[in-house]
C-alpha atoms as a PDB file:
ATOM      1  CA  UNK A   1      -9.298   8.935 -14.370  1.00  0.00           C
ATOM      2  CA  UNK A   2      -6.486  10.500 -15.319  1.00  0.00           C
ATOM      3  CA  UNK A   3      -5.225  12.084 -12.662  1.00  0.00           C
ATOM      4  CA  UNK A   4      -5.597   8.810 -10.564  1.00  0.00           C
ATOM      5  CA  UNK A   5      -3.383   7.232 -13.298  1.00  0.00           C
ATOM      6  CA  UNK A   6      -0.740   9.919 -12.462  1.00  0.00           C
ATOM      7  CA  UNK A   7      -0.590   8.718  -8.586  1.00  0.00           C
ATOM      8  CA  UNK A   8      -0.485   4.928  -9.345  1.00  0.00           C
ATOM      9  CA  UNK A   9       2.232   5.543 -11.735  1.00  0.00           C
ATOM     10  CA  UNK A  10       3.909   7.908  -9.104  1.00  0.00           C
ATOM     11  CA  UNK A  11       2.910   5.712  -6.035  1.00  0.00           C
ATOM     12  CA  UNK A  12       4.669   3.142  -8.266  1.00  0.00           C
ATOM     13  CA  UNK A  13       7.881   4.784  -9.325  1.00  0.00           C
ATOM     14  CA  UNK A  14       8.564   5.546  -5.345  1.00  0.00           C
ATOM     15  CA  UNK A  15       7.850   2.339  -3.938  1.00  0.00           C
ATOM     16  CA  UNK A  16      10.687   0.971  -6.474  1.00  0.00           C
ATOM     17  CA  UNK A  17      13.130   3.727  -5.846  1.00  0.00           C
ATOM     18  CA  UNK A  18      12.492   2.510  -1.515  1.00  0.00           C
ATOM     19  CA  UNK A  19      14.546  -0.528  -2.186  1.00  0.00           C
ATOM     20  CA  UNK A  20      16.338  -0.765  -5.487  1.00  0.00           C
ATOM     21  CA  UNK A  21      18.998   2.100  -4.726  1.00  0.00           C
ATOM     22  CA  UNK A  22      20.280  -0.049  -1.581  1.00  0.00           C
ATOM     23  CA  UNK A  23      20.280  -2.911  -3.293  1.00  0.00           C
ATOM     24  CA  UNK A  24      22.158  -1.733  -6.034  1.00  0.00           C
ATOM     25  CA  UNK A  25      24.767   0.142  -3.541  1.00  0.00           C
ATOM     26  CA  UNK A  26      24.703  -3.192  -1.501  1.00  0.00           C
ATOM     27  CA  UNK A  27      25.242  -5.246  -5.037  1.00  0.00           C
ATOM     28  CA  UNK A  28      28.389  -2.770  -6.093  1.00  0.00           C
ATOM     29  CA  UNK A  29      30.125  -2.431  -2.285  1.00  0.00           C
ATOM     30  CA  UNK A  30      29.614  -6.171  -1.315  1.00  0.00           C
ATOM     31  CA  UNK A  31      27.313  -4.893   1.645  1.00  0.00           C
ATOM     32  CA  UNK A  32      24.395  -7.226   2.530  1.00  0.00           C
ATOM     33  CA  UNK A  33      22.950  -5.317   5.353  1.00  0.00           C
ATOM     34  CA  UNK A  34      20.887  -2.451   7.354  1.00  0.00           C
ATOM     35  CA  UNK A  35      20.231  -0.652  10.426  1.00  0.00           C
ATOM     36  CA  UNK A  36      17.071  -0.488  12.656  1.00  0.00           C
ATOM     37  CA  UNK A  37      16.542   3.080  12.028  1.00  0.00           C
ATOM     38  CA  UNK A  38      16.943   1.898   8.337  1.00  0.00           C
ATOM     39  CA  UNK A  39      14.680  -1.067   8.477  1.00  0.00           C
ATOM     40  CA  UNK A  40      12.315   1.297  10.030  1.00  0.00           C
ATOM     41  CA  UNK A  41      12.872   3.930   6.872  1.00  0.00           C
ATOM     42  CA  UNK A  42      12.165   1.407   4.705  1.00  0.00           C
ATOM     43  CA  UNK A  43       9.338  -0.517   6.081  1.00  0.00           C
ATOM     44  CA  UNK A  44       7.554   3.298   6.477  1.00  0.00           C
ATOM     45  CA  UNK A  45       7.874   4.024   3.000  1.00  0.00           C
ATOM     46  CA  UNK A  46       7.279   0.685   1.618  1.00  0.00           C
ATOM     47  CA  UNK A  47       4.089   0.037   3.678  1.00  0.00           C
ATOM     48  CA  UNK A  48       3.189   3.357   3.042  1.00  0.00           C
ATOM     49  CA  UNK A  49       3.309   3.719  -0.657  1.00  0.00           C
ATOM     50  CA  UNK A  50       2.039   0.030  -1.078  1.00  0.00           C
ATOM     51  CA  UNK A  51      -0.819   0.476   1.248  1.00  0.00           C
ATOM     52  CA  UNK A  52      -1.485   3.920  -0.963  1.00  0.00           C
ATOM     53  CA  UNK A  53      -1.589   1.593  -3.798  1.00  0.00           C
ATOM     54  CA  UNK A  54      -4.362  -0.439  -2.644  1.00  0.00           C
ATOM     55  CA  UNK A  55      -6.990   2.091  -1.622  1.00  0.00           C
ATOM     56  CA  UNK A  56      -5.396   3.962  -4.959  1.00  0.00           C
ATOM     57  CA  UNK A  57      -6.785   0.919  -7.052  1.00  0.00           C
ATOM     58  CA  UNK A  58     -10.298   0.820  -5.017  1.00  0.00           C
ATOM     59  CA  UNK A  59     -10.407   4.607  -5.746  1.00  0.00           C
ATOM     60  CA  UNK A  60      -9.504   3.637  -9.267  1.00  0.00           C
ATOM     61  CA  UNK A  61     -12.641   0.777  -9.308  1.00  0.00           C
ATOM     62  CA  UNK A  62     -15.123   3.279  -7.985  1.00  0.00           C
ATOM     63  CA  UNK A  63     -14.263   5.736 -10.914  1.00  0.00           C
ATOM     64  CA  UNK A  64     -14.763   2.958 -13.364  1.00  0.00           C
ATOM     65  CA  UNK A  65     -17.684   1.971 -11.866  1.00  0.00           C
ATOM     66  CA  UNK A  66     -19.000   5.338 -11.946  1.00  0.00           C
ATOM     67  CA  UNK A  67     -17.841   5.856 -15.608  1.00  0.00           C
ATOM     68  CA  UNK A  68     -19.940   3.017 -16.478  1.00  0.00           C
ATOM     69  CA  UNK A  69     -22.976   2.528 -14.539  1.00  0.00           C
ATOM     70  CA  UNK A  70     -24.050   6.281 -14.092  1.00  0.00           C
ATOM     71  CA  UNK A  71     -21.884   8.204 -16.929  1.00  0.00           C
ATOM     72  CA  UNK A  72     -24.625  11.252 -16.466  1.00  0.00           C
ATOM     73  CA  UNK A  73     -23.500  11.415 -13.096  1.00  0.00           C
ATOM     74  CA  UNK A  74     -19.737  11.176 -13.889  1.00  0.00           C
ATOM     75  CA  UNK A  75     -18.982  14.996 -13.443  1.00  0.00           C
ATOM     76  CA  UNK A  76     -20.753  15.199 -10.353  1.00  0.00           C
ATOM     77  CA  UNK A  77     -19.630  12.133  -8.766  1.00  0.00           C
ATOM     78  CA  UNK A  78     -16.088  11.958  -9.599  1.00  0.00           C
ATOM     79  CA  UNK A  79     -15.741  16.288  -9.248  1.00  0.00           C
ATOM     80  CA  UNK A  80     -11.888  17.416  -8.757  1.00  0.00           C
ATOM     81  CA  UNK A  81     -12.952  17.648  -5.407  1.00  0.00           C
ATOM     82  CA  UNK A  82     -13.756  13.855  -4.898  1.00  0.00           C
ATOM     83  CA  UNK A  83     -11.198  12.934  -6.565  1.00  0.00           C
ATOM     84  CA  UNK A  84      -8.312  14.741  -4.827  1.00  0.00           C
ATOM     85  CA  UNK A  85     -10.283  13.212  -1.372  1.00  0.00           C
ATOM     86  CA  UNK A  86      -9.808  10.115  -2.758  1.00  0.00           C
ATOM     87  CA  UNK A  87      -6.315  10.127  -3.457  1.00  0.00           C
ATOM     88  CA  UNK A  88      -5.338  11.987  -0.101  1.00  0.00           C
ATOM     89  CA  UNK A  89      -7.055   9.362   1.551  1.00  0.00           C
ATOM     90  CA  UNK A  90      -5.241   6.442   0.216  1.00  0.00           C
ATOM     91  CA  UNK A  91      -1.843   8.200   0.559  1.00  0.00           C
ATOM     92  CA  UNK A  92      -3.477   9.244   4.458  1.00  0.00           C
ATOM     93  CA  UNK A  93      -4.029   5.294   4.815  1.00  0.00           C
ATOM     94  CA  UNK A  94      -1.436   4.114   3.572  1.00  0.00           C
ATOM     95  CA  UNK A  95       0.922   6.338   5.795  1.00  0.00           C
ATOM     96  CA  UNK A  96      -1.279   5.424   8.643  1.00  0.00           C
ATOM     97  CA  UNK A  97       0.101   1.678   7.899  1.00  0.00           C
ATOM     98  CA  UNK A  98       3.605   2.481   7.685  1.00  0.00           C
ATOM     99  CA  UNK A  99       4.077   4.958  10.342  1.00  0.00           C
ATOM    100  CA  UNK A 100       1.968   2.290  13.039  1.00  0.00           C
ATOM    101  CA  UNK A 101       4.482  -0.469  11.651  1.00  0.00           C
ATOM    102  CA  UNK A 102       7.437   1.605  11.246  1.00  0.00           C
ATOM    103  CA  UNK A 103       7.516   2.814  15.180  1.00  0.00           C
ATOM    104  CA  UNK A 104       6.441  -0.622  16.532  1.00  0.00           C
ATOM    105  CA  UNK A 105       9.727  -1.972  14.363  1.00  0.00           C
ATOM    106  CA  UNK A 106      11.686   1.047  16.093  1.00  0.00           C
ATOM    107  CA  UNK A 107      10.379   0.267  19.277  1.00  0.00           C
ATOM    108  CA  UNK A 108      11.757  -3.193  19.153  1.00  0.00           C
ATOM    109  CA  UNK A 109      15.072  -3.917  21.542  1.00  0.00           C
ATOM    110  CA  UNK A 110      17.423  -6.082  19.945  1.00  0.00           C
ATOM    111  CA  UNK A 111      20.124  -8.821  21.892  1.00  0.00           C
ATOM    112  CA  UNK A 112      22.141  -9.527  19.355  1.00  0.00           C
ATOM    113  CA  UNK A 113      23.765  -7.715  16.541  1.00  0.00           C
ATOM    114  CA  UNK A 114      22.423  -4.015  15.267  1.00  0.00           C
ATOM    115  CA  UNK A 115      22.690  -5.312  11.764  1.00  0.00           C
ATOM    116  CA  UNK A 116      19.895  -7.201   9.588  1.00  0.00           C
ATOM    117  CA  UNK A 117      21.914  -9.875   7.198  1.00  0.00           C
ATOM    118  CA  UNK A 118      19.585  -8.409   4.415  1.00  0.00           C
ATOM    119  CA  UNK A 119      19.183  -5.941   1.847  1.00  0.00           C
ATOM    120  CA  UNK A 120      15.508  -5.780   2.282  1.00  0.00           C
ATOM    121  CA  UNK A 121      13.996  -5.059   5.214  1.00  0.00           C
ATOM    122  CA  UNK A 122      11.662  -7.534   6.343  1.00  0.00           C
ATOM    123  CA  UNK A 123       9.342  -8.513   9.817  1.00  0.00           C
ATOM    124  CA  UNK A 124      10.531 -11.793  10.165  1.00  0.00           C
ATOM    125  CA  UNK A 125      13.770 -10.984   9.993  1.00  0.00           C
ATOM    126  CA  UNK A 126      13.490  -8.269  12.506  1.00  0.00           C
ATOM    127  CA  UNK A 127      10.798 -10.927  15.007  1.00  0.00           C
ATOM    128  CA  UNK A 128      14.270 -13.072  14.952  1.00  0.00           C
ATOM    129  CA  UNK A 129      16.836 -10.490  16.284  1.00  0.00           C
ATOM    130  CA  UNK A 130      14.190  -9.245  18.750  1.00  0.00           C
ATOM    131  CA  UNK A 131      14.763  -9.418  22.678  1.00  0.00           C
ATOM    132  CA  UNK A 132      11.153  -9.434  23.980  1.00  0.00           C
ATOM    133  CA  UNK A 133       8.343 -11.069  23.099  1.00  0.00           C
ATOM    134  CA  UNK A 134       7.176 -10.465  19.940  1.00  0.00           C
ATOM    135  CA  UNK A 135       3.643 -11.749  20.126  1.00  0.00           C
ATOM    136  CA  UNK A 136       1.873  -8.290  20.127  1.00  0.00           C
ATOM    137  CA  UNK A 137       4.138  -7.211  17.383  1.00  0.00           C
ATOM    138  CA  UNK A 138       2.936 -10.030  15.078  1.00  0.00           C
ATOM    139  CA  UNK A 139      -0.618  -9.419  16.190  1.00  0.00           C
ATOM    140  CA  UNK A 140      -0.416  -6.112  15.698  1.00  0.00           C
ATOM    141  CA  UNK A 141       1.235  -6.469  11.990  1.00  0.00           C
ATOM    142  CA  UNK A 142      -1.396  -9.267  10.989  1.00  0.00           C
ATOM    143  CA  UNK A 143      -4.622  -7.405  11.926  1.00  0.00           C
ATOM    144  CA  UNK A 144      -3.058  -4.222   9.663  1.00  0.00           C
ATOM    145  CA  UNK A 145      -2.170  -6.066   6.679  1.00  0.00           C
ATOM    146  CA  UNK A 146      -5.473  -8.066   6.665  1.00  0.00           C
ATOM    147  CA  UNK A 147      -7.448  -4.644   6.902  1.00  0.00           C
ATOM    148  CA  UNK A 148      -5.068  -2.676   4.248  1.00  0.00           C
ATOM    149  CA  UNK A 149      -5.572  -6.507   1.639  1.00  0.00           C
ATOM    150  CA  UNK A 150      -9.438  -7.328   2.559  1.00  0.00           C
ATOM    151  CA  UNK A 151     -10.568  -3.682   2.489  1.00  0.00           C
ATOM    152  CA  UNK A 152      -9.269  -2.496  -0.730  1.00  0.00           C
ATOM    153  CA  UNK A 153     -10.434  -5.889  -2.476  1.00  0.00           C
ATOM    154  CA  UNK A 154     -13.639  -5.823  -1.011  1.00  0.00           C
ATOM    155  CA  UNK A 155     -13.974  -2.247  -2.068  1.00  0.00           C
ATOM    156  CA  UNK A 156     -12.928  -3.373  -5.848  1.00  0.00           C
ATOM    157  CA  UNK A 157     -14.842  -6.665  -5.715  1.00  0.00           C
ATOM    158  CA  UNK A 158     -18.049  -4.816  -5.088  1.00  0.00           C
ATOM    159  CA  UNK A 159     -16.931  -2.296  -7.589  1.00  0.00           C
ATOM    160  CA  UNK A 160     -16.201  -4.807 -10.277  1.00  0.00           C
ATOM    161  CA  UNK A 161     -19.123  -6.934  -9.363  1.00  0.00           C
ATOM    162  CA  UNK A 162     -21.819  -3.978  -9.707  1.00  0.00           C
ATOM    163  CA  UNK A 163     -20.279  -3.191 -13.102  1.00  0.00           C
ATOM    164  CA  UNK A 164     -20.870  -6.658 -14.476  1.00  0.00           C
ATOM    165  CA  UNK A 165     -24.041  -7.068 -13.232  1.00  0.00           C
ATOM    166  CA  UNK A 166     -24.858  -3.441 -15.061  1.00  0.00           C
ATOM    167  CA  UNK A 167     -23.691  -4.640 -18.526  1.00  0.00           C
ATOM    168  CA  UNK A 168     -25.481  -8.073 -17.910  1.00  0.00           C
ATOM    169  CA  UNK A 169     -28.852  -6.333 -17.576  1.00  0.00           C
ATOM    170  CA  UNK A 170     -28.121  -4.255 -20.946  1.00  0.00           C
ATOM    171  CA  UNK A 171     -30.378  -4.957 -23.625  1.00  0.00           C
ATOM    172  CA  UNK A 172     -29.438  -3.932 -26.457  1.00  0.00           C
ATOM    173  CA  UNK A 173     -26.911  -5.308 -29.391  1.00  0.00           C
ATOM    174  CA  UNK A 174     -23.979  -3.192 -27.534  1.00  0.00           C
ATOM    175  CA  UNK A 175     -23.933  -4.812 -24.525  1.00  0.00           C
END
């Protein structure tokens, strides 16, 4: 349990320090802008450590739901081993996300100006200075962000949902 509270807390601290220190040096030089390859940078480790986040916190459910409705079992369920599976696999995910968004950003060809008029990175604001269609990109993007959302929260919903219904079928003066 611990240990997973390390990562979130670490997952967390990077995913601020992907955009605050550009907005801040944007802020102080009067700068609102970024590159491509930047954007790109940026949307990689954002997705990446935000997507890590998600499975994190559906690792993080399973634990507790472990904890709680077979604490015999804890040991053996939740071993070091598991555990560091668990977390390799959301950072794995996660990356997964970022890198497939990162290089179809990269891949984009842009008419106008090599600039985005923001200190965030952002898809729409990348779908707008595109040349070609962008139609696959936004199908692409959709489809990954509806499987890195509605997979974690299923995973914790089901978590969550078997925990409750194990308390609600304790009967004793504890429950």
């Amino acid at each position: 349990m611990y240990f997973l509270l390390t990562q979130l807390s670490l997952m967390d601290i990077m995913l601020v320090s992907t955009v605050v220190p550009k907005m801040a040096a944007d802020y102080l030089t009067g700068r609102n802008s970024i590159s491509p390859a930047g954007c790109g940078l940026q949307i990689f480790f954002f997705l990446t450590l935000g997507g890590g986040e998600c499975f994190l916190l559906a690792a993080m459910s399973y634990d507790r739901y472990v904890a709680i409705c077979h604490p015999l079992r804890y040991p053996v369920l939740m071993s070091w081993q598991i555990c560091l599976r668990m977390i390799l696999g959301s950072w794995f995910l996660g990356a997964a996300d970022g890198l497939m968004q990162a290089a179809a950003t990269l891949t984009f060809s842009y008419c106008s100006s090599h600039e985005i008029d923001h200190f965030f990175c952002e898809a729409p604001s990348l779908v707008r200075l595109a040349c070609a269609d962008p139609s696959v990109f936004e199908s692409a993007m959709y489809i990954c962000c509806v499987l890195m959302l509605l997979v974690p929260i299923s995973l914790i919903l089901i978590s969550y949902s078997l925990i409750l219904t194990a308390v609600l079928q304790m009967h004793s003066n504890e429950a």
